[in-house]
C-alpha atoms as a PDB file:
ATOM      1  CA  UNK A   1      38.491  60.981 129.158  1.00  0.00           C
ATOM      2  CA  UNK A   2      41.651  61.750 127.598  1.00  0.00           C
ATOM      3  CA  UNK A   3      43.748  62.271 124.704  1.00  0.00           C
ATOM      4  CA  UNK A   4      46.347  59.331 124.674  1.00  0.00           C
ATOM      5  CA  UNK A   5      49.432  59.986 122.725  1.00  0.00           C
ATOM      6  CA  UNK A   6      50.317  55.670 122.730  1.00  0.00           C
ATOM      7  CA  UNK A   7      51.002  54.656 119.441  1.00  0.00           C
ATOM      8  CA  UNK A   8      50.231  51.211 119.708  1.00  0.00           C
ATOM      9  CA  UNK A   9      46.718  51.844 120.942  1.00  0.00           C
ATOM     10  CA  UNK A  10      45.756  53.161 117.340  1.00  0.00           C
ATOM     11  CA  UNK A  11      45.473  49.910 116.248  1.00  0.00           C
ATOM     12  CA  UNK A  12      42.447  49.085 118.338  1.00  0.00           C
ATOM     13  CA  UNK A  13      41.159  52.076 117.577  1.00  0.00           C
ATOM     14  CA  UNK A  14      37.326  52.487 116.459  1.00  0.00           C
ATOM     15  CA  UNK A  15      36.153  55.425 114.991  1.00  0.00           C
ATOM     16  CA  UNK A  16      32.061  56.401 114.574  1.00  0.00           C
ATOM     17  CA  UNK A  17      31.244  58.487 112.147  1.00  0.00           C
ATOM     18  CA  UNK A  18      27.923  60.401 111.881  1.00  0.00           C
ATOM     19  CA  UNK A  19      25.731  61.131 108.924  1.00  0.00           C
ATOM     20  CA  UNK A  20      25.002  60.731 105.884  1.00  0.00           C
ATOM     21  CA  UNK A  21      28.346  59.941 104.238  1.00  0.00           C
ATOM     22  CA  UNK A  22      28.887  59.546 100.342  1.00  0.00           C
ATOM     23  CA  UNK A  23      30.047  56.065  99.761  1.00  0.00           C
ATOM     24  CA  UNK A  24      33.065  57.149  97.361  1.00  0.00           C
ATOM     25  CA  UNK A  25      34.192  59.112 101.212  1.00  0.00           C
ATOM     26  CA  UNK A  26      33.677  56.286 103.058  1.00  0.00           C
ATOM     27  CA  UNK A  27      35.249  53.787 100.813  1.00  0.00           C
ATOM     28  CA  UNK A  28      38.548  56.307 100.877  1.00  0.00           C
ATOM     29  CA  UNK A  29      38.153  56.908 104.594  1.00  0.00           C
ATOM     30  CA  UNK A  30      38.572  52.846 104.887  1.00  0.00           C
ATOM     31  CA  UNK A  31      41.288  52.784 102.064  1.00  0.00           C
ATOM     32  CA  UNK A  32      43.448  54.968 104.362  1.00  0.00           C
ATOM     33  CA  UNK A  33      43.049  53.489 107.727  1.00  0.00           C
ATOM     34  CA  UNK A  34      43.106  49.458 106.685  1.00  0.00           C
ATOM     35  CA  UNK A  35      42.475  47.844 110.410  1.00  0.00           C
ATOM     36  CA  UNK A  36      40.818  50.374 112.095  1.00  0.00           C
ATOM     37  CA  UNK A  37      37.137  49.459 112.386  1.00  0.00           C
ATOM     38  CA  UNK A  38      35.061  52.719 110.848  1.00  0.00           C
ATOM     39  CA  UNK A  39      31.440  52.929 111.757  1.00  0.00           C
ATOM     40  CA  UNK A  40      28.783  55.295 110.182  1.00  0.00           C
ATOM     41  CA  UNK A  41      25.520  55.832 110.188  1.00  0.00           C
ATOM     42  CA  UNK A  42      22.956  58.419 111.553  1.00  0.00           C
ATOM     43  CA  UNK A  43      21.506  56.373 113.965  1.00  0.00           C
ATOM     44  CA  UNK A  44      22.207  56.137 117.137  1.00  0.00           C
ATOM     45  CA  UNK A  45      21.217  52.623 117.074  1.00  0.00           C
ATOM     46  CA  UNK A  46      23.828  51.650 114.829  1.00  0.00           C
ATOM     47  CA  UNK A  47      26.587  52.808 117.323  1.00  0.00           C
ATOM     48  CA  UNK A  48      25.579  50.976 120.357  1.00  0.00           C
ATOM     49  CA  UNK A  49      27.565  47.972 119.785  1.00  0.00           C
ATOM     50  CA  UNK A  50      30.757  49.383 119.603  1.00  0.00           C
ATOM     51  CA  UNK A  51      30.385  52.871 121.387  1.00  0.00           C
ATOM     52  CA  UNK A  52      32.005  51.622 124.638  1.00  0.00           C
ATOM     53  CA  UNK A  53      35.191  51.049 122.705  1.00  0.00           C
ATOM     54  CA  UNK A  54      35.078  53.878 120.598  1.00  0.00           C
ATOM     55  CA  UNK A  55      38.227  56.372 120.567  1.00  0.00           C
ATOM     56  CA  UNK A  56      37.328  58.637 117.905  1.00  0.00           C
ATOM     57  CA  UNK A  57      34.161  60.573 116.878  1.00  0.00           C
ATOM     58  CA  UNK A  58      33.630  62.534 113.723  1.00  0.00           C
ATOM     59  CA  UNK A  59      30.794  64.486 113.210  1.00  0.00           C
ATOM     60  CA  UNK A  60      30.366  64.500 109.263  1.00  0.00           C
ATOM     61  CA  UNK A  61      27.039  65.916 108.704  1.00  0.00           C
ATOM     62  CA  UNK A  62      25.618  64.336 111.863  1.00  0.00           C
ATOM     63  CA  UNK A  63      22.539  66.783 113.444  1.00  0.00           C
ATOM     64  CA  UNK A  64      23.660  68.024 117.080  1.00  0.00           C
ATOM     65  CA  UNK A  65      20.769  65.377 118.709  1.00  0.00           C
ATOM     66  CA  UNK A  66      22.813  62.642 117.358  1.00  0.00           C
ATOM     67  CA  UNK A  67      26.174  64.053 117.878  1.00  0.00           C
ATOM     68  CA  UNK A  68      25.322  64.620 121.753  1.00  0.00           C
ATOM     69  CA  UNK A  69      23.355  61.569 121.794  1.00  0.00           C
ATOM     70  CA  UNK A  70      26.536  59.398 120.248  1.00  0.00           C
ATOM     71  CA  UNK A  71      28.861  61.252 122.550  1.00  0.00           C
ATOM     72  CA  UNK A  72      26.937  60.604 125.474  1.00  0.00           C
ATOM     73  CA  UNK A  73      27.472  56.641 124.986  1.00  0.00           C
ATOM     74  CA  UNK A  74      31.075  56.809 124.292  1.00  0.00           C
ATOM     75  CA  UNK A  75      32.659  56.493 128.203  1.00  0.00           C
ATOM     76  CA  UNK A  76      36.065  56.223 126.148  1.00  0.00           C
ATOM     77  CA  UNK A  77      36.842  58.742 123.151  1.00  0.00           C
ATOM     78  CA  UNK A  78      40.404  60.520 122.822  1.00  0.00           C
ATOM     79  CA  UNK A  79      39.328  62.905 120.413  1.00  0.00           C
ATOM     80  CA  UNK A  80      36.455  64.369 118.730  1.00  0.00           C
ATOM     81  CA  UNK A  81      36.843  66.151 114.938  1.00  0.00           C
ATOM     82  CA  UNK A  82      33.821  68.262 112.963  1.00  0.00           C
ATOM     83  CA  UNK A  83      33.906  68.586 109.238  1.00  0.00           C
ATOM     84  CA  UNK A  84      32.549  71.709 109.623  1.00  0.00           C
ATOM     85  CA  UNK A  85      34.683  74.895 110.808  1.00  0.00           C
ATOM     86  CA  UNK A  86      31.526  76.405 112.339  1.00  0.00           C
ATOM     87  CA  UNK A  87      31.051  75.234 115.777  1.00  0.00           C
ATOM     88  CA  UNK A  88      27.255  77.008 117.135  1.00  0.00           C
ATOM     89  CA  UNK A  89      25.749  73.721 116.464  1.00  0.00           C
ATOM     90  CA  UNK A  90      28.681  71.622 117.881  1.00  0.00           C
ATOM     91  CA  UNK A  91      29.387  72.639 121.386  1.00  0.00           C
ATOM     92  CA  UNK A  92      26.670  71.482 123.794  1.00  0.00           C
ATOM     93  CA  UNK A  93      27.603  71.322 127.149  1.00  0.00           C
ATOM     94  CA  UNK A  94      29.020  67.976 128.012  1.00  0.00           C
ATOM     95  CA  UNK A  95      31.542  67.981 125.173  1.00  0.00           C
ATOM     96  CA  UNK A  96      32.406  71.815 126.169  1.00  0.00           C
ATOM     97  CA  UNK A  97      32.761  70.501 129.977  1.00  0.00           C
ATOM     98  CA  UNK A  98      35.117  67.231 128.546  1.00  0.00           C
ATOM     99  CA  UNK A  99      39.020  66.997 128.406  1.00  0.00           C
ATOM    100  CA  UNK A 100      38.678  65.352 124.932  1.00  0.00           C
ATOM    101  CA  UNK A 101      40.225  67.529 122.498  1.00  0.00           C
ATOM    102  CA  UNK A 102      37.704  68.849 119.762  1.00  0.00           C
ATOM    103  CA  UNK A 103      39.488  69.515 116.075  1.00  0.00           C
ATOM    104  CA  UNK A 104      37.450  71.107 112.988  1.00  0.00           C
ATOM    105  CA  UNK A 105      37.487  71.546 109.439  1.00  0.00           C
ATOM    106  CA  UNK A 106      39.727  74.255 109.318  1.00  0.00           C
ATOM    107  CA  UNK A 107      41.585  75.028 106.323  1.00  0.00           C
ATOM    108  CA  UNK A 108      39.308  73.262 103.566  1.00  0.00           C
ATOM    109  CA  UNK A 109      36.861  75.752 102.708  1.00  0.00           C
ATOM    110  CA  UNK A 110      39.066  78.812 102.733  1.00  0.00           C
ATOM    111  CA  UNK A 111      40.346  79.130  99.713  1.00  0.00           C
ATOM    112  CA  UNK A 112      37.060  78.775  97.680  1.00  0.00           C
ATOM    113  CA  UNK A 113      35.798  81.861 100.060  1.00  0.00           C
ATOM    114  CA  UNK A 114      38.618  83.628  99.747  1.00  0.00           C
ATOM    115  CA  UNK A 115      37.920  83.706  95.989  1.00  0.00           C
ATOM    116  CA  UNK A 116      33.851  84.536  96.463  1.00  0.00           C
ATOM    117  CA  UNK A 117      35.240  87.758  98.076  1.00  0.00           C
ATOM    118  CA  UNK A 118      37.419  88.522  95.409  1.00  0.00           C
ATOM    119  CA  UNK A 119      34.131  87.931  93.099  1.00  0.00           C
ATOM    120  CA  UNK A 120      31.818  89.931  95.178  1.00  0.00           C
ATOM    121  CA  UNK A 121      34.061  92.499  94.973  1.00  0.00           C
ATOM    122  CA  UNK A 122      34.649  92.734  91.504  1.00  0.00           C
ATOM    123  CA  UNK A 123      31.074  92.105  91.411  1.00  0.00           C
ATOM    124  CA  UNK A 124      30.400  95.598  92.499  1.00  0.00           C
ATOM    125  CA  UNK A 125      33.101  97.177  91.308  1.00  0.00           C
ATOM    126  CA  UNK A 126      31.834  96.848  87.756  1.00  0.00           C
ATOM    127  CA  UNK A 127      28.627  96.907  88.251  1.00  0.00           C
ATOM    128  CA  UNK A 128      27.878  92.699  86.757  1.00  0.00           C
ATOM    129  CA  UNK A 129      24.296  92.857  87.626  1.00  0.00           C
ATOM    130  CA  UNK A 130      23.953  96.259  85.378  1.00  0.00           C
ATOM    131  CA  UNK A 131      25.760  94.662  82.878  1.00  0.00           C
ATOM    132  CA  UNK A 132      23.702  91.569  82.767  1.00  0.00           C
ATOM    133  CA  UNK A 133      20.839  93.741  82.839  1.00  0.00           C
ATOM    134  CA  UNK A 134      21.907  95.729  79.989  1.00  0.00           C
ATOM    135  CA  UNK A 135      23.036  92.842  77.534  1.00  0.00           C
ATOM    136  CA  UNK A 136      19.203  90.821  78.444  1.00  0.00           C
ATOM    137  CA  UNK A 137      17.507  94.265  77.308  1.00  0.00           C
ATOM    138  CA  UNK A 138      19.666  94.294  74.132  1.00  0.00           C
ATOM    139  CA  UNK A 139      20.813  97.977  75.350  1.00  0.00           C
ATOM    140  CA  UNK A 140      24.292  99.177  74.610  1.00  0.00           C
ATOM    141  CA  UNK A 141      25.336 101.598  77.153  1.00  0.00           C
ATOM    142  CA  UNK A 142      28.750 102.209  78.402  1.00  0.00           C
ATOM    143  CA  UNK A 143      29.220 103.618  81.910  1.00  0.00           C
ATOM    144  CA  UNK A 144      31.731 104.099  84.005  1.00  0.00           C
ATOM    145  CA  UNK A 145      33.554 101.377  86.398  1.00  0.00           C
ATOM    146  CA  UNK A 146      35.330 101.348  89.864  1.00  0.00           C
ATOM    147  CA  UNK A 147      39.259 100.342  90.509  1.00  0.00           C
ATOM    148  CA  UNK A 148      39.924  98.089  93.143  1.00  0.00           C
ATOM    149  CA  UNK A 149      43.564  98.522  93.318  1.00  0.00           C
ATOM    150  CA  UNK A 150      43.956 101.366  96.537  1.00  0.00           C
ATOM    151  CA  UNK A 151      40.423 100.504  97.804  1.00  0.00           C
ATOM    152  CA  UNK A 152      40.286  99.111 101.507  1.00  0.00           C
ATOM    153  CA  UNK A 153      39.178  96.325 103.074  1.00  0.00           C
ATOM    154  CA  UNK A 154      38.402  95.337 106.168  1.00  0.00           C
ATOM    155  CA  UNK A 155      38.150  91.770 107.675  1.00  0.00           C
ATOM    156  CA  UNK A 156      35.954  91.046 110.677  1.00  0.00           C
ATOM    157  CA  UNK A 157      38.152  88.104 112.193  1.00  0.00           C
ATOM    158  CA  UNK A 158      41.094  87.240 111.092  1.00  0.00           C
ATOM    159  CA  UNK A 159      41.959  83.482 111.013  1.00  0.00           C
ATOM    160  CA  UNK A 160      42.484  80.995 108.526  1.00  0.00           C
ATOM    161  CA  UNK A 161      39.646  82.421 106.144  1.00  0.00           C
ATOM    162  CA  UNK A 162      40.474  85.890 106.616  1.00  0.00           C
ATOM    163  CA  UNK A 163      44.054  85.249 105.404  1.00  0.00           C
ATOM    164  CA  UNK A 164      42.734  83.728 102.777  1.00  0.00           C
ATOM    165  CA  UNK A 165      41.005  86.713 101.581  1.00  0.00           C
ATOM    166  CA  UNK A 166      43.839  88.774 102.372  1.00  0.00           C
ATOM    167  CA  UNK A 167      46.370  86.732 100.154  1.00  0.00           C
ATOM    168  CA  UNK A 168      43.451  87.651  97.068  1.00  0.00           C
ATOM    169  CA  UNK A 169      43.318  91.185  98.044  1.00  0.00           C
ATOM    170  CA  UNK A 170      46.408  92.104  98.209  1.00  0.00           C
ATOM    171  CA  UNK A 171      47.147  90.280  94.938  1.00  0.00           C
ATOM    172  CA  UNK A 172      44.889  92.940  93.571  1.00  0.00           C
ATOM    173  CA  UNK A 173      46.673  96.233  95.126  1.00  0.00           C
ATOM    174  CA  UNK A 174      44.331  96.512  98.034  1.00  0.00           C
ATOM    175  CA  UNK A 175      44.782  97.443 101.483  1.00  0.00           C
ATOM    176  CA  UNK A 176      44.000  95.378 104.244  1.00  0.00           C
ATOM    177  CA  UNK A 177      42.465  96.180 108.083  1.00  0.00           C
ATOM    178  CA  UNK A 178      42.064  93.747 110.628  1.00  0.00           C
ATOM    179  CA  UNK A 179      39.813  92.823 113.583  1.00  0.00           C
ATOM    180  CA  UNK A 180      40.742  90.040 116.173  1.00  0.00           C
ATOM    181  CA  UNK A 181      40.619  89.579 119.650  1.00  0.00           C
ATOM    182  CA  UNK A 182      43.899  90.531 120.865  1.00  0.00           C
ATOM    183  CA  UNK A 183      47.391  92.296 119.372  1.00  0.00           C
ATOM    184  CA  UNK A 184      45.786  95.225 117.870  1.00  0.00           C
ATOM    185  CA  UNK A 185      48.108  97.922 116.600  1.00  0.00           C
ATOM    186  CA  UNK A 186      50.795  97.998 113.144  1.00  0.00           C
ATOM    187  CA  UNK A 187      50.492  94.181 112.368  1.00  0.00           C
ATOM    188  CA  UNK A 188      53.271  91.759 111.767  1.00  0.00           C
ATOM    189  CA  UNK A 189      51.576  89.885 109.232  1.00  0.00           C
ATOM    190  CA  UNK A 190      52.853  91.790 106.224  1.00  0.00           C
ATOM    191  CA  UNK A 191      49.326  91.428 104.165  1.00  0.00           C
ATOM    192  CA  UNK A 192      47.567  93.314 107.255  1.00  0.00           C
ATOM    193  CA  UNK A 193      48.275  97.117 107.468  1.00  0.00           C
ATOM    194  CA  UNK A 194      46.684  97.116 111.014  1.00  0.00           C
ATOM    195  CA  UNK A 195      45.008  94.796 113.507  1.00  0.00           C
ATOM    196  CA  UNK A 196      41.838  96.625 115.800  1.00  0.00           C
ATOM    197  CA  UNK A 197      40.131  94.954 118.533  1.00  0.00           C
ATOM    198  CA  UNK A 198      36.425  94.704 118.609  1.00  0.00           C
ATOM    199  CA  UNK A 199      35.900  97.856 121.221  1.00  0.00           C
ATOM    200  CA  UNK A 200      37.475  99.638 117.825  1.00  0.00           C
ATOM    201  CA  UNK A 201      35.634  98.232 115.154  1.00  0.00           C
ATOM    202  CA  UNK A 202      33.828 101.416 114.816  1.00  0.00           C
ATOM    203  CA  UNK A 203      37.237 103.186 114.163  1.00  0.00           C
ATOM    204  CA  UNK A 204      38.342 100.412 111.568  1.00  0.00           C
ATOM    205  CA  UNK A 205      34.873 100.155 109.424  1.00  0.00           C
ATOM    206  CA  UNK A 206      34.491 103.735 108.619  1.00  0.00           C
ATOM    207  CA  UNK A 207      37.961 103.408 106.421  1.00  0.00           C
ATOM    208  CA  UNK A 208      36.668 100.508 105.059  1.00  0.00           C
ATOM    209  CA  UNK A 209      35.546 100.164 100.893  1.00  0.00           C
ATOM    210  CA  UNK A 210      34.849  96.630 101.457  1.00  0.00           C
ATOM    211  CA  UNK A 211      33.607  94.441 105.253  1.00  0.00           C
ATOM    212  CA  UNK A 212      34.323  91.248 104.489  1.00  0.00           C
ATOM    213  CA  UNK A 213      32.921  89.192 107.580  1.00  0.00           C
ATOM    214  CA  UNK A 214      34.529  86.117 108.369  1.00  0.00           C
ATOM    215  CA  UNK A 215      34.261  85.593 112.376  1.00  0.00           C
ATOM    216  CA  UNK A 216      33.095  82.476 113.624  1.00  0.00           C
ATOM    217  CA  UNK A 217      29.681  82.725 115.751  1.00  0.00           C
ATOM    218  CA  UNK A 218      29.883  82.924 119.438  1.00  0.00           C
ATOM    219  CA  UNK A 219      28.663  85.030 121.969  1.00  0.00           C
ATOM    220  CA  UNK A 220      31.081  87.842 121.603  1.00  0.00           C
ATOM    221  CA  UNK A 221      30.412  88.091 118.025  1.00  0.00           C
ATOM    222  CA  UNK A 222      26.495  87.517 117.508  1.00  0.00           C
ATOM    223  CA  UNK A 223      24.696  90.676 116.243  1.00  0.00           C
ATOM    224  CA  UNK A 224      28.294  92.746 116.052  1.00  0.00           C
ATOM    225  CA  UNK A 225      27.594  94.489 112.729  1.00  0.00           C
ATOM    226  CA  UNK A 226      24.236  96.343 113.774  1.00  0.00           C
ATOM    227  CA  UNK A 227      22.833  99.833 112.917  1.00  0.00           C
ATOM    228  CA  UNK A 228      25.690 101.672 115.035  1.00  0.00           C
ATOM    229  CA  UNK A 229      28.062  99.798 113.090  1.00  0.00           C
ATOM    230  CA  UNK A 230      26.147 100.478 109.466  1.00  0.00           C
ATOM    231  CA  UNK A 231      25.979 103.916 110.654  1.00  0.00           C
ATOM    232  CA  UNK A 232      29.752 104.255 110.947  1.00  0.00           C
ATOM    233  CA  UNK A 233      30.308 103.062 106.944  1.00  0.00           C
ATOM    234  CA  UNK A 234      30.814 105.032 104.327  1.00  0.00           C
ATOM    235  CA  UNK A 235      27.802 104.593 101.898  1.00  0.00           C
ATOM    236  CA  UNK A 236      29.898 103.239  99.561  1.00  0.00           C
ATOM    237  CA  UNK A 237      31.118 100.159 101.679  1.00  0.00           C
ATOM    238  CA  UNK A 238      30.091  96.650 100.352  1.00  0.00           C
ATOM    239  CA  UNK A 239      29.868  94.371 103.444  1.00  0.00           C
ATOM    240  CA  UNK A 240      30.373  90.755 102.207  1.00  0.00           C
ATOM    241  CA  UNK A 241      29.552  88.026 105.147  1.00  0.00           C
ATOM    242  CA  UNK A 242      31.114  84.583 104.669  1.00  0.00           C
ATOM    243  CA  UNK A 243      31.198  83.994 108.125  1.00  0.00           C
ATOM    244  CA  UNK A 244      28.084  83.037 110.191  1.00  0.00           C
ATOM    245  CA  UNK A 245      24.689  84.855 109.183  1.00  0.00           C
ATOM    246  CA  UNK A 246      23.650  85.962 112.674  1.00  0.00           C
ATOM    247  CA  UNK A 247      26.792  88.276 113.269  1.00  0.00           C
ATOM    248  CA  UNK A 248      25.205  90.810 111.308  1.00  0.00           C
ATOM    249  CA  UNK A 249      21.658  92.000 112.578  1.00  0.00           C
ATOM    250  CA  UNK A 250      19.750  90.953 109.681  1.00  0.00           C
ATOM    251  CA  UNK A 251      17.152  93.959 110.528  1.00  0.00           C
ATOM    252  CA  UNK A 252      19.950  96.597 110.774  1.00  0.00           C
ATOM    253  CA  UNK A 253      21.457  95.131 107.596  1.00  0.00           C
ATOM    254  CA  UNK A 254      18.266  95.611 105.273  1.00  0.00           C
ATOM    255  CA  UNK A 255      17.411  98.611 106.593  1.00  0.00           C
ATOM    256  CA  UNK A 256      21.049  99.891 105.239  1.00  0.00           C
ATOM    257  CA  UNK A 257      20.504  98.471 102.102  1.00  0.00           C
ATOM    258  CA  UNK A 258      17.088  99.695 101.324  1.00  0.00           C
ATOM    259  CA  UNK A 259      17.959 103.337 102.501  1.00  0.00           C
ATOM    260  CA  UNK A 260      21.184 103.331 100.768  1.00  0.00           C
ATOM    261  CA  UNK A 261      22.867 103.939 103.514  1.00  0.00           C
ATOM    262  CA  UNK A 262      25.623 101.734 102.245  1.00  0.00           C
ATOM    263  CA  UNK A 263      26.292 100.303  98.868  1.00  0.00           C
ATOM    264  CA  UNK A 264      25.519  96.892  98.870  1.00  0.00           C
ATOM    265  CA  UNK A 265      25.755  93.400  99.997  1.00  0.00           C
ATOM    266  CA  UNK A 266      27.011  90.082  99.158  1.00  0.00           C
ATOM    267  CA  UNK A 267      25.988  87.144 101.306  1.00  0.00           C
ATOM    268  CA  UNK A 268      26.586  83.261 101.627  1.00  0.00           C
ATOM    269  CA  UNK A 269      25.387  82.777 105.021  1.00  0.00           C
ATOM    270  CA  UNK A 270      21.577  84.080 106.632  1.00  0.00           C
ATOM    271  CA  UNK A 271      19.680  83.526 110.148  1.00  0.00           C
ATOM    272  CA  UNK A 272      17.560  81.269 108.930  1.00  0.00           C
ATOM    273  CA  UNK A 273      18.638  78.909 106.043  1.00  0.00           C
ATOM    274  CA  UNK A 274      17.336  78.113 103.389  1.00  0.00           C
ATOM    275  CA  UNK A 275      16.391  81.730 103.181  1.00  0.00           C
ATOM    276  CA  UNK A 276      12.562  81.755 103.200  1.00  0.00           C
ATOM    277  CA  UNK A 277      10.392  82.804 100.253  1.00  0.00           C
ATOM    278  CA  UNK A 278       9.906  86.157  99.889  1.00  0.00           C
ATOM    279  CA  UNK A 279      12.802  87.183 102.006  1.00  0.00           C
ATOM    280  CA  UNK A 280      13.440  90.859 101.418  1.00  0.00           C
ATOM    281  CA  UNK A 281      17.083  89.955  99.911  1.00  0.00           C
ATOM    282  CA  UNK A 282      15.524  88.150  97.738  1.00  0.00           C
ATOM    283  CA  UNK A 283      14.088  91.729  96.418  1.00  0.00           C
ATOM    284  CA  UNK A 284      16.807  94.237  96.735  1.00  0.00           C
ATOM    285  CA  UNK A 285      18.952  94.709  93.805  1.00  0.00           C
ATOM    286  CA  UNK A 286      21.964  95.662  95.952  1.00  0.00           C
ATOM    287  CA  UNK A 287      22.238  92.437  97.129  1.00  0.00           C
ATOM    288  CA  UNK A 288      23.801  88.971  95.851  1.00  0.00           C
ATOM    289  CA  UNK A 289      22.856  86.423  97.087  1.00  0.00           C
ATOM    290  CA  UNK A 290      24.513  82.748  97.223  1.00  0.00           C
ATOM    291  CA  UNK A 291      22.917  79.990  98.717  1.00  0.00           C
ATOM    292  CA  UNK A 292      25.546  78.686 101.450  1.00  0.00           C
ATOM    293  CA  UNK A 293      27.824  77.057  98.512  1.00  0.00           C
ATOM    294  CA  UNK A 294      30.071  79.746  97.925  1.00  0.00           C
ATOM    295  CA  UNK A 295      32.449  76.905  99.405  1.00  0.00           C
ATOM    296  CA  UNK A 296      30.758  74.284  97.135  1.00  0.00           C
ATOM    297  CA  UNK A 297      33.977  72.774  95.186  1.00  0.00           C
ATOM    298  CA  UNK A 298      33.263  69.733  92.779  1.00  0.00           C
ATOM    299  CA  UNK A 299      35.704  68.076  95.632  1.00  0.00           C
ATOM    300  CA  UNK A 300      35.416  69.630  98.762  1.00  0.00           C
ATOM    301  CA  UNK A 301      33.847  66.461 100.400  1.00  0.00           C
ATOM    302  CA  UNK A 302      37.032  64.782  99.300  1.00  0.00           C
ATOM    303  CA  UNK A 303      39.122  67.389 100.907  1.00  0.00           C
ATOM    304  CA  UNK A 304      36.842  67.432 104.201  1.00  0.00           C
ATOM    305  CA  UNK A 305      37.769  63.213 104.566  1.00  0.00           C
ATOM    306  CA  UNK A 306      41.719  63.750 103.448  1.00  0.00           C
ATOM    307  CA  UNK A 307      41.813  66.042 106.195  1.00  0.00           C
ATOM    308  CA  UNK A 308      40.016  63.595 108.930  1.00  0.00           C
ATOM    309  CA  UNK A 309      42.800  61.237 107.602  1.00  0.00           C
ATOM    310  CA  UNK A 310      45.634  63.135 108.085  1.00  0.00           C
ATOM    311  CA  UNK A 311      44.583  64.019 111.289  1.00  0.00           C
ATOM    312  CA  UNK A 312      44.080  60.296 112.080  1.00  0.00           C
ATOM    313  CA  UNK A 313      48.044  59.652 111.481  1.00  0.00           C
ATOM    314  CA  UNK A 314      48.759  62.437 113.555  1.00  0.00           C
ATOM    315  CA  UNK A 315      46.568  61.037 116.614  1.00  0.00           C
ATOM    316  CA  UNK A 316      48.155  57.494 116.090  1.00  0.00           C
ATOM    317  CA  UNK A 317      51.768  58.720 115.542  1.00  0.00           C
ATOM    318  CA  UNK A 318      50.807  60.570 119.029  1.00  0.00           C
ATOM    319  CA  UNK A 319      51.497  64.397 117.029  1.00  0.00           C
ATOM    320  CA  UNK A 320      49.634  66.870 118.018  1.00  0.00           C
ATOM    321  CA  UNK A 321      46.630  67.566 116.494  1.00  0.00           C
ATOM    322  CA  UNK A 322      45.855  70.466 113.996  1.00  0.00           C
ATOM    323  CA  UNK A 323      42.643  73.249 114.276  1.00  0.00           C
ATOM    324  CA  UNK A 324      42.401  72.211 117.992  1.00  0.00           C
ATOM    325  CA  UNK A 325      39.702  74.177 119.089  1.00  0.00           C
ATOM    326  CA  UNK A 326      39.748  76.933 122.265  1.00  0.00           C
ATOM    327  CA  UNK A 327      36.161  75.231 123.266  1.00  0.00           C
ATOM    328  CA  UNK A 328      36.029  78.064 125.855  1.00  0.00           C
ATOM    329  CA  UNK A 329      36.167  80.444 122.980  1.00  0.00           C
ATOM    330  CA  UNK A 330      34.333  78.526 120.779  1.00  0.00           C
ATOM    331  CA  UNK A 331      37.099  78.443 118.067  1.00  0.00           C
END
């Protein structure tokens, strides 16, 4: 199976979608592509009549039995997109093994985390939750607040989100570290003061006011933030994950928080979601806590089809693709 760049074939193109997709997305999915023959469902059973001829598969909100199930009966697919960005649940073996191309949802929910991280910042910079405390007691106390402008943050994984943050930060008179995989050293990106690798994350965290993680999850990255890494922090760091719960060792994480060993925490993301009832996050009052929406626009469903649409031109027109994935490195 391969990616084929021929025009022409677009128009007997068939494209399955899986899940549960809102009708006002499918009806502008079909709106866009008059002529090519859209299926969705979240049944397998619904695919089996046309999954010999199908060319495209998106994964919507499709659960990974499905998706590898659909896959699995679809001898002819040229490429393969995910609405999500997050790709744990995504790559199971066959489509890792595969020469079809696998895109993702790069690029749509950045901005809206980029701006959480500006909140959760400010967030405990002036001290919101002692405000809100105060003004629900009916107590007038002043108290001094925290500048932002000279602080430093650093950004576990730098791509698409990470700039994102960055171009807030910055805005705001902060400095910027880096962690990636490779070209660590003075960066060339000129919101970045320096790039680290992850054998010197240790080095890079202990400067930092702010840890904003925003790695995807692989193997490389799963349980990186763990006591030695809490350890190195000042214990005024904030670590803010809007990444992938699991790269932080949840255990090494509350312990932190409950010992003070660093300031706080703001999180979107968890090991197990929803978060389960009487969680201790739910219980420490250095923590804020957002229930995986942080990314939640009024339209980012919307945004999520436009960009399975534009994508869809650039397959016919034979382009290349956008957010093609490393499926090696899992991103």
């Amino acid at each position: 199976m391969t990616h084929a760049s021929d025009p022409q074939s677009a128009k007997n193109d068939t494209i399955l979608v899986l899940g549960d997709v809102g009708a006002s997305q499918l009806a502008m999915l079909r709106r866009a592509l008059p002529g090519v023959e859209t299926i969705a469902g979240n049944s397998a059973e619904i695919f089996k009549p046309t999954a010999a001829r199908a060319s495209v598969l998106f994964n919507w909100s499709g659960a990974l039995a499905l998706f590898r199930q659909v896959f699995a009966m679809c001898p002819n697919l040229r490429w393969v997109h995910s609405r999500s960005v997050g790709l744990e649940r995504t790559l199971f073996p066959e489509l890792l093994d595969s020469r079809v191309p696998l895109t993702n949802g790069i690029g749509v929910f950045s901005p809206s985390l980029g701006e959480f991280v500006l909140a959760a910042i400010l967030y405990f910079a002036k001290d919101f939750r002692r405000l809100i405390r105060n003004q629900n007691a009916g107590v007038w106390k002043p108290f001094d607040v925290l500048p932002i402008a000279s602080q430093t943050v650093g950004i576990v994984g730098y791509g698409d989100i990470g700039r994102a943050v960055a171009a807030r930060v910055t805005a705001m008179g902060m400095t910027v570290l880096a962690m990636k995989r490779h070209a660590p050293g003075p960066s060339a990106d000129p919101m970045v003061q320096q790039i680290f690798t992850p054998e010197h994350r240790i080095e890079m965290l202990s400067r930092c006011d702010y840890v904003v993680i925003s790695t995807p999850l692989t193997s490389e990255t799963r349980g990186m933030i763990a006591a030695r890494e809490f350890a190195a922090m000042k214990p005024t760091a904030v670590v803010i994950n809007v990444g992938r719960g699991p790269v932080i060792d949840e255990q090494s994480l509350i312990a932190a928080l409950a010992t003070g060993r660093i300031k706080g925490a703001a999180l979107d993301v968890f090991d197990q979601e929803p978060l389960p009832a009487g969680h201790p996050f739910y219980k420490l009052e250095n923590v804020l806590l957002s229930p995986h929406c942080a990314d939640n626009t009024p339209d980012w469903l919307e945004q999520a089809m436009q960009l399975f649409i534009t994508q869809f031109e650039r397959f016919r027109n034979g382009d290349s693709l956008l957010n093609v994935v490393d499926k090696k490195l899992g991103y």
